[in-house]
N, C-alpha and C. Protein backbone atom coordinates (compact mmCIF):
# COMPACT_ATOMS: atom_id res chain seq x y z
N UNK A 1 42.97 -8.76 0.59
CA UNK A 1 44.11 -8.24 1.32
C UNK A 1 45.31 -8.07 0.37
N UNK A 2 45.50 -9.08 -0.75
CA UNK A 2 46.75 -8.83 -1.62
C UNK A 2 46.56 -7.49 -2.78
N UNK A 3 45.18 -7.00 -2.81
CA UNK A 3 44.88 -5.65 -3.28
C UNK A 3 45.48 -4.89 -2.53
N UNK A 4 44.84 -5.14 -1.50
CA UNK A 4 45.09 -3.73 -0.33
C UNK A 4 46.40 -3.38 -0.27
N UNK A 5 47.25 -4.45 -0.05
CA UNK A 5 48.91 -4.43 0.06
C UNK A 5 49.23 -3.78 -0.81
N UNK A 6 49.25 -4.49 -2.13
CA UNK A 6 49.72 -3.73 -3.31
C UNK A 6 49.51 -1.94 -3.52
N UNK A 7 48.23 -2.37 -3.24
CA UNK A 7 47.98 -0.34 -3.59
C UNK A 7 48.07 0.55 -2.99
N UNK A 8 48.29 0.21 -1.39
CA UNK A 8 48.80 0.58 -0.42
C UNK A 8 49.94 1.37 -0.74
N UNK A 9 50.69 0.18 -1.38
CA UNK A 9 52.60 0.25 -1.65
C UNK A 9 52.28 1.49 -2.94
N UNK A 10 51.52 1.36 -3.96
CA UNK A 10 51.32 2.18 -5.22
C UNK A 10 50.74 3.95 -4.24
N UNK A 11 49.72 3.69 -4.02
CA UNK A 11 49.28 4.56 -3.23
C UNK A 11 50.88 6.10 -2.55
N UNK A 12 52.03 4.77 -1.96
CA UNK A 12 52.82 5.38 -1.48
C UNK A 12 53.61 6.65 -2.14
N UNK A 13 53.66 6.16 -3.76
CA UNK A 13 54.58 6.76 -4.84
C UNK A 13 53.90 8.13 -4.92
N UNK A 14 52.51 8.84 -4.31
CA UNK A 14 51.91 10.10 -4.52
C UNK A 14 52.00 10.05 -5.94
N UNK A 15 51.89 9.32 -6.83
CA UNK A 15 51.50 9.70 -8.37
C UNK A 15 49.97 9.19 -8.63
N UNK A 16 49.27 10.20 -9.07
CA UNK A 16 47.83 9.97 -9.40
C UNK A 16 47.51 9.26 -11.47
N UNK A 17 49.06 9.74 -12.02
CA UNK A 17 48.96 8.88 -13.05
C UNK A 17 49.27 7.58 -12.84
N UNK A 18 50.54 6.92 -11.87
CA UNK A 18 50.96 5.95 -11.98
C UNK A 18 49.90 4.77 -11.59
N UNK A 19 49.04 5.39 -10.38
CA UNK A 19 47.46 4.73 -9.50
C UNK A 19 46.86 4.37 -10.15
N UNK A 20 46.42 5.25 -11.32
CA UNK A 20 45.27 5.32 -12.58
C UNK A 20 45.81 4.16 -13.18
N UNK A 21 47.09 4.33 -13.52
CA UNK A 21 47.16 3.06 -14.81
C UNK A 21 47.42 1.78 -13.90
N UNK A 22 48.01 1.75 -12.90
CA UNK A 22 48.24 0.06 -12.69
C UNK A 22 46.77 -0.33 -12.11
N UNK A 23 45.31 0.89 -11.84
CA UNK A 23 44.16 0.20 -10.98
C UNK A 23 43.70 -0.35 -12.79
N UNK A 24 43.58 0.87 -13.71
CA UNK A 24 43.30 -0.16 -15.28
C UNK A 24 43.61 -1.65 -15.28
N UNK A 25 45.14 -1.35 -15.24
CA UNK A 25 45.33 -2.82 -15.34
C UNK A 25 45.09 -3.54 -14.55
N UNK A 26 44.61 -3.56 -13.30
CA UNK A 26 44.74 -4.57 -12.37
C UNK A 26 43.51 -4.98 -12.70
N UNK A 27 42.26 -4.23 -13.17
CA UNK A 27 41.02 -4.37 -13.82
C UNK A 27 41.20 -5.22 -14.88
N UNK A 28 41.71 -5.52 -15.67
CA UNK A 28 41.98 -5.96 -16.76
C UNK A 28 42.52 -7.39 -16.67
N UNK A 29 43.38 -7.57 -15.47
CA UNK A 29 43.97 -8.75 -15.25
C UNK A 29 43.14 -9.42 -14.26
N UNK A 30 42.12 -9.07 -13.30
CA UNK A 30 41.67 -9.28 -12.28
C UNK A 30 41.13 -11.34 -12.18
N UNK A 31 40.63 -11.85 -13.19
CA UNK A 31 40.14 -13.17 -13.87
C UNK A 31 41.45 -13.77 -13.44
N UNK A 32 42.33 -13.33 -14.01
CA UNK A 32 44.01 -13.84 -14.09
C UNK A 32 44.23 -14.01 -12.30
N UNK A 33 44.48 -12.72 -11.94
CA UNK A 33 45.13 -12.50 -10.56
C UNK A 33 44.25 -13.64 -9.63
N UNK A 34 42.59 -13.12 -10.00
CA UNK A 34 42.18 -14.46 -8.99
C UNK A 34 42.14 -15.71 -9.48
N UNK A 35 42.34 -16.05 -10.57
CA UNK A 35 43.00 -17.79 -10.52
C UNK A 35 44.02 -18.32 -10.13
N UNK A 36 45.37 -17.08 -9.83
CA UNK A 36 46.45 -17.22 -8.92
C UNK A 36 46.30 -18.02 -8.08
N UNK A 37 45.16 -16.66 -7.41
CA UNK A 37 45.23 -16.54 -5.25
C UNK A 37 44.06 -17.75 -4.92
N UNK A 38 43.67 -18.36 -6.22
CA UNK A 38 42.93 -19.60 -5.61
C UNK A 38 43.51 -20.68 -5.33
N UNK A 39 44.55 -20.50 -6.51
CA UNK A 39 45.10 -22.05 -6.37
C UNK A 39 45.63 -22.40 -5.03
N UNK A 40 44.80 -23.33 -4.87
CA UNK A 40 45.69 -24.11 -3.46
C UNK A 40 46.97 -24.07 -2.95
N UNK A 41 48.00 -24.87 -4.41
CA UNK A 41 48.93 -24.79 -4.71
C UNK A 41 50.06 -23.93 -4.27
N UNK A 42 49.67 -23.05 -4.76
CA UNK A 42 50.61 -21.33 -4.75
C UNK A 42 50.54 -20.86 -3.31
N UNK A 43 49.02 -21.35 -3.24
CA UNK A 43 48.91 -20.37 -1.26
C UNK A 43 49.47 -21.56 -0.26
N UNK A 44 49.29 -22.77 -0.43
CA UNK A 44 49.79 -23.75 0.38
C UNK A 44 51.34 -23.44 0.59
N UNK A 45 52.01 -22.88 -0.59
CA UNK A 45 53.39 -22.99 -1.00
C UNK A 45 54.28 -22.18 0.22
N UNK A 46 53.29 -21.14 0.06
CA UNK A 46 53.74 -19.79 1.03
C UNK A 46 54.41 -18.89 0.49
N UNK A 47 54.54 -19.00 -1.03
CA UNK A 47 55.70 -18.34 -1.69
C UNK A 47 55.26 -16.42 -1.88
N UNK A 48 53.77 -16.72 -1.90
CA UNK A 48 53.08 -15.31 -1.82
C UNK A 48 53.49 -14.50 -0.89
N UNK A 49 53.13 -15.23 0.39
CA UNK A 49 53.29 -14.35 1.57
C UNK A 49 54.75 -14.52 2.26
N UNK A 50 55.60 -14.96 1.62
CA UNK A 50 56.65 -14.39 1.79
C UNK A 50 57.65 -12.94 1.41
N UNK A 51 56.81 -13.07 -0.09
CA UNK A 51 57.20 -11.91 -0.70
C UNK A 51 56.52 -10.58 -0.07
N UNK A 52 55.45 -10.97 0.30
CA UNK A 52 54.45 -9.88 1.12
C UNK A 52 55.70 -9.35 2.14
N UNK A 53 55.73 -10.90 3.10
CA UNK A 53 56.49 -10.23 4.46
C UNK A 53 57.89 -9.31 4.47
N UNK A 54 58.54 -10.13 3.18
CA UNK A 54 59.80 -9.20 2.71
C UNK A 54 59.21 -7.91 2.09
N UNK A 55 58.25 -7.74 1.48
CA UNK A 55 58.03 -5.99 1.09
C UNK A 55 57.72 -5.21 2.24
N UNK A 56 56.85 -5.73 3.43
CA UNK A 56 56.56 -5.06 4.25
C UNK A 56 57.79 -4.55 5.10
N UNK A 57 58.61 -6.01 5.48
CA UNK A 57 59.69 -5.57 6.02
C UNK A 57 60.39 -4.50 5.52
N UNK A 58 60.75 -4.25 4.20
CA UNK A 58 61.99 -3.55 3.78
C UNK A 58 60.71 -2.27 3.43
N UNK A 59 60.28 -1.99 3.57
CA UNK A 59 59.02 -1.02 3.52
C UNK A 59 59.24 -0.25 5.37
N UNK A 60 59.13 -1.05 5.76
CA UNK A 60 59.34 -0.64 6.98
C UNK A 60 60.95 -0.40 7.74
N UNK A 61 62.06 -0.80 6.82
CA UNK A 61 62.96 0.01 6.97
C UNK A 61 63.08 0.89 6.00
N UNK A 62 62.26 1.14 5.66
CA UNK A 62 62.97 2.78 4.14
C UNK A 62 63.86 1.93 3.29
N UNK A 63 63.92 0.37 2.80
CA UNK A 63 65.19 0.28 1.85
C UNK A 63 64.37 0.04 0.80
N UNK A 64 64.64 0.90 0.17
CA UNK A 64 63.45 1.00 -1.42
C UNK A 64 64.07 -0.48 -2.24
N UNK A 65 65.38 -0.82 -2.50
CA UNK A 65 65.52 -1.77 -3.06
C UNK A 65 65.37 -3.26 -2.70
N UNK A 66 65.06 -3.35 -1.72
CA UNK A 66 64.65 -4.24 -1.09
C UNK A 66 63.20 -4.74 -1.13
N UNK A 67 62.33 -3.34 -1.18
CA UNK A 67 60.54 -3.41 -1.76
C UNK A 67 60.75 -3.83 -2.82
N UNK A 68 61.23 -2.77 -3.87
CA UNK A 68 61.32 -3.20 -5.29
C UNK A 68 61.46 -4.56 -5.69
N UNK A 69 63.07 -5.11 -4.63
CA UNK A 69 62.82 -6.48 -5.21
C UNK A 69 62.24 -7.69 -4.38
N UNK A 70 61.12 -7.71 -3.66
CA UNK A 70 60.46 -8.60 -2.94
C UNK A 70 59.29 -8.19 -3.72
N UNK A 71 58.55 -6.70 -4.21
CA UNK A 71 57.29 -6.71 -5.08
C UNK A 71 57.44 -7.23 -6.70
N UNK A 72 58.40 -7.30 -7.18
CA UNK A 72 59.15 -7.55 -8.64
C UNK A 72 59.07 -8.64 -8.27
N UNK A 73 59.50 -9.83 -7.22
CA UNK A 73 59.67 -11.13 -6.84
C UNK A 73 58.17 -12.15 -6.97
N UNK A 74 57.42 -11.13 -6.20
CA UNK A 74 55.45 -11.41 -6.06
C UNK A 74 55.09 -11.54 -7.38
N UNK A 75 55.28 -10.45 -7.97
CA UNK A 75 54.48 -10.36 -9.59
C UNK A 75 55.01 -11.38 -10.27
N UNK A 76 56.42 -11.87 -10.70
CA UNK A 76 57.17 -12.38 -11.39
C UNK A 76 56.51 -14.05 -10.79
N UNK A 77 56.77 -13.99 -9.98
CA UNK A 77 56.35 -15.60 -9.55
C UNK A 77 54.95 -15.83 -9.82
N UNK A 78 54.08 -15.16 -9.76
CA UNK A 78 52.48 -15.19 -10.04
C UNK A 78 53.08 -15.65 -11.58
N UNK A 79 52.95 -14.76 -12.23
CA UNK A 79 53.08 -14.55 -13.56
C UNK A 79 53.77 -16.38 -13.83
N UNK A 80 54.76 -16.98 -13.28
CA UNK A 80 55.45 -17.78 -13.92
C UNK A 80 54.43 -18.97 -13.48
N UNK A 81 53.84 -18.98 -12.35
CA UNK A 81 52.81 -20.15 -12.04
C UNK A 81 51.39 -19.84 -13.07
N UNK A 82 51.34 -18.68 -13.31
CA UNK A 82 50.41 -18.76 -14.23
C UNK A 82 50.21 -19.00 -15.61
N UNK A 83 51.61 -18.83 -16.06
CA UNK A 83 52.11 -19.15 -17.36
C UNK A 83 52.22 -20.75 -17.43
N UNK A 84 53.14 -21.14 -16.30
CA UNK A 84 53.11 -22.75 -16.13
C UNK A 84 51.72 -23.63 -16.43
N UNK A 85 50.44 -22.98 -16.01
CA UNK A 85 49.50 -23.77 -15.68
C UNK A 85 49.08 -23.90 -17.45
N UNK A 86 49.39 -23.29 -18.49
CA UNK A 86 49.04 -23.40 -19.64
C UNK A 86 47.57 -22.69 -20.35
N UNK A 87 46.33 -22.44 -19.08
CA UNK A 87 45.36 -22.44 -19.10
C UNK A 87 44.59 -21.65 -18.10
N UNK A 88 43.84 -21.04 -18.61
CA UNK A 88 42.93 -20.61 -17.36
C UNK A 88 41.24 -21.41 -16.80
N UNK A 89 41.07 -21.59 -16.21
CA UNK A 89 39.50 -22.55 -16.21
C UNK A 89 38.27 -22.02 -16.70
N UNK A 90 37.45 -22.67 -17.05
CA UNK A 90 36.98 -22.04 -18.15
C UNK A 90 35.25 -21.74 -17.42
């Protein structure tokens, strides 16, 4: 479902280059992304699906800066719990 969301939102921009390169990368990071969405931790936290509910919301009023910064908020926080953990499992 946190695919779907995301590309959903990418999907929206009608760019067939911009699709192409973030599905690469999302390929590329995919090992990463799901050691995120496993951790207990992170999903217990709720911090994910908050950012979800704020993109959807401001998605659903037309305030682009408001997506921008609730999807910038999602990535950034992944990224910093994943950096935190030092390691990926092996």
């Amino acid at each position: 479902m946190n695919k779907q969301l995301h590309f959903s939102v990418y999907a929206a921009s009608k760019s067939a280059v911009l699709c192409s390169l973030i599905e690469t990368l999302w390929l590329q990071v995919g090992p990463v992304i799901n050691f995120d969405l496993s951790s207990s931790e992170r999903i217990a936290s709720g911090v994910a699906q908050e950012h979800h509910a704020e993109l959807v919301t401001a998605l659903i009023a037309r305030d682009a800066s408001a997506a921008k910064a609730a999807l910038a908020a999602d990535i950034e926080d992944s990224a910093k719990f994943i950096l935190a953990t030092g390691s990926l499992p092996e």
